[in-house]
C-alpha atoms as a PDB file:
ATOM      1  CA  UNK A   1      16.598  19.003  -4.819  1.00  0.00           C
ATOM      2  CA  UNK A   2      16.347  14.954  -4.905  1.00  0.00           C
ATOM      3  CA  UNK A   3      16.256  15.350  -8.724  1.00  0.00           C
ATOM      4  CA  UNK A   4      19.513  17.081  -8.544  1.00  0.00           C
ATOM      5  CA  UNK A   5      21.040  14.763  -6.080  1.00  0.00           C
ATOM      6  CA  UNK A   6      20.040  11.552  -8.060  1.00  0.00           C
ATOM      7  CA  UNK A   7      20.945  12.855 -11.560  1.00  0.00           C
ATOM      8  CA  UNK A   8      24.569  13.695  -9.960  1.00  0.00           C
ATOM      9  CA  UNK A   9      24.722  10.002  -8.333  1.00  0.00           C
ATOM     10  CA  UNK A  10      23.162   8.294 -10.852  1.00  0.00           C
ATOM     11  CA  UNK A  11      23.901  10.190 -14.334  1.00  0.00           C
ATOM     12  CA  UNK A  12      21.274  10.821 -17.424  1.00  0.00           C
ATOM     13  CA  UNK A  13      18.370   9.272 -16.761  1.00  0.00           C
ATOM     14  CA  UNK A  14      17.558   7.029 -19.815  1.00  0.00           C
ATOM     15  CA  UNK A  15      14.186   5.425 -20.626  1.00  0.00           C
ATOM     16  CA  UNK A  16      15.066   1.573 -19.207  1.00  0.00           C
ATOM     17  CA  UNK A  17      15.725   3.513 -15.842  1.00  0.00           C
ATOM     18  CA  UNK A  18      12.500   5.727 -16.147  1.00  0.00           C
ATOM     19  CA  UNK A  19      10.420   2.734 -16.901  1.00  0.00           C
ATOM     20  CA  UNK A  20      11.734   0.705 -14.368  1.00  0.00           C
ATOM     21  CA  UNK A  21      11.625   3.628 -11.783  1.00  0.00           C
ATOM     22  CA  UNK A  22       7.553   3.955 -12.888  1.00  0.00           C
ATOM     23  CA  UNK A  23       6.926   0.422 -12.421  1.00  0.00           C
ATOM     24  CA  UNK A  24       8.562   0.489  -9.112  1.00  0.00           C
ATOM     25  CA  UNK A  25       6.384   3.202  -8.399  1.00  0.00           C
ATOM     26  CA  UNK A  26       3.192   1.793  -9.544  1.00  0.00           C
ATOM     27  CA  UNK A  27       3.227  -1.590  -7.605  1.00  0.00           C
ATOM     28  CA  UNK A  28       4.564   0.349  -4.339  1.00  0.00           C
ATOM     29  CA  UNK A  29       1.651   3.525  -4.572  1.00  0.00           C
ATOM     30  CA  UNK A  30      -1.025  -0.063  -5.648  1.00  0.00           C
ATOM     31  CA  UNK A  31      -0.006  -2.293  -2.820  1.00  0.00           C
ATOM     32  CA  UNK A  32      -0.275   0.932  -0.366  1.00  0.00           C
ATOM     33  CA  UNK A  33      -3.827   1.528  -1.797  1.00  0.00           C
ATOM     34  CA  UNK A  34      -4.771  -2.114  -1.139  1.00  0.00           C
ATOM     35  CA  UNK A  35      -3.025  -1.834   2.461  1.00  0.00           C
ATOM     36  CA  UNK A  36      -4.977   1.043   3.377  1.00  0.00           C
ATOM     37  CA  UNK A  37      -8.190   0.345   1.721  1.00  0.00           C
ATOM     38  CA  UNK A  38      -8.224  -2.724   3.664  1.00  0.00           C
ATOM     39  CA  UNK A  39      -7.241  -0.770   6.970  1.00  0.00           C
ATOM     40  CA  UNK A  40     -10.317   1.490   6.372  1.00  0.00           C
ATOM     41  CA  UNK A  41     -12.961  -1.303   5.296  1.00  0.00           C
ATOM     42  CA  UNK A  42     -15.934  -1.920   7.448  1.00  0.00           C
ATOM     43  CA  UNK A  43     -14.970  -5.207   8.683  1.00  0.00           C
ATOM     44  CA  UNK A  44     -12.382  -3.928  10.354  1.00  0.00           C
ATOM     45  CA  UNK A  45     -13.748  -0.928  12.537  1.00  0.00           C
ATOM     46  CA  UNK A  46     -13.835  -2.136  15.994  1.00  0.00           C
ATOM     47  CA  UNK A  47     -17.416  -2.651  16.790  1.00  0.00           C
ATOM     48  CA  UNK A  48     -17.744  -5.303  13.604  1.00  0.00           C
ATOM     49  CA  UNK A  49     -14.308  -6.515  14.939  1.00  0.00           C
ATOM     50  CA  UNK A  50     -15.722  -6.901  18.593  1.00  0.00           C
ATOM     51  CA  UNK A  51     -19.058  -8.736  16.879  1.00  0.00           C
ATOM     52  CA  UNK A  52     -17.009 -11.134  14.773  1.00  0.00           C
ATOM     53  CA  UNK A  53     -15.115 -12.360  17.857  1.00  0.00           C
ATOM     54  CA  UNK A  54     -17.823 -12.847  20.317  1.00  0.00           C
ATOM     55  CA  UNK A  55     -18.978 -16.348  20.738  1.00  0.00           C
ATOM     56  CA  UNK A  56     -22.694 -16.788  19.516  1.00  0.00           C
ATOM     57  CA  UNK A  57     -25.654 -18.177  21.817  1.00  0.00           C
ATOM     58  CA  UNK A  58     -25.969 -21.713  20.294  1.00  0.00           C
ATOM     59  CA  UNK A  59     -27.470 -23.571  22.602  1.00  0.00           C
ATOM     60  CA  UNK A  60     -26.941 -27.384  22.098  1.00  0.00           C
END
């Protein structure tokens, strides 16, 4: 159905538009990996969060 819809709005689809659309959708499906893979890393689960931002026993 989209492919339908944008081949009526946007006409044949040539090869500058394809490679630009691919492009488009490799840096957009790579930066949401990188979002997400940094979401899900260990240093940010809550515990290592609640670790990282307690103050450590120094005495001085």
């Amino acid at each position: 159905m989209l492919w339908v819809l944008c081949r009526l709005h946007y006409g044949p689809i040539t090869v500058p538009r394809s490679l630009r659309w691919a492009s488009c959708g490799v840096i957009s499906m790579s930066v949401s990996a990188a979002i997400l893979e940094r979401l899900f890393s260990l240093e940010c689960e809550p515990h290592n969060i609640a670790a990282h931002d307690k103050p450590e026993l120094n005495p001085e």
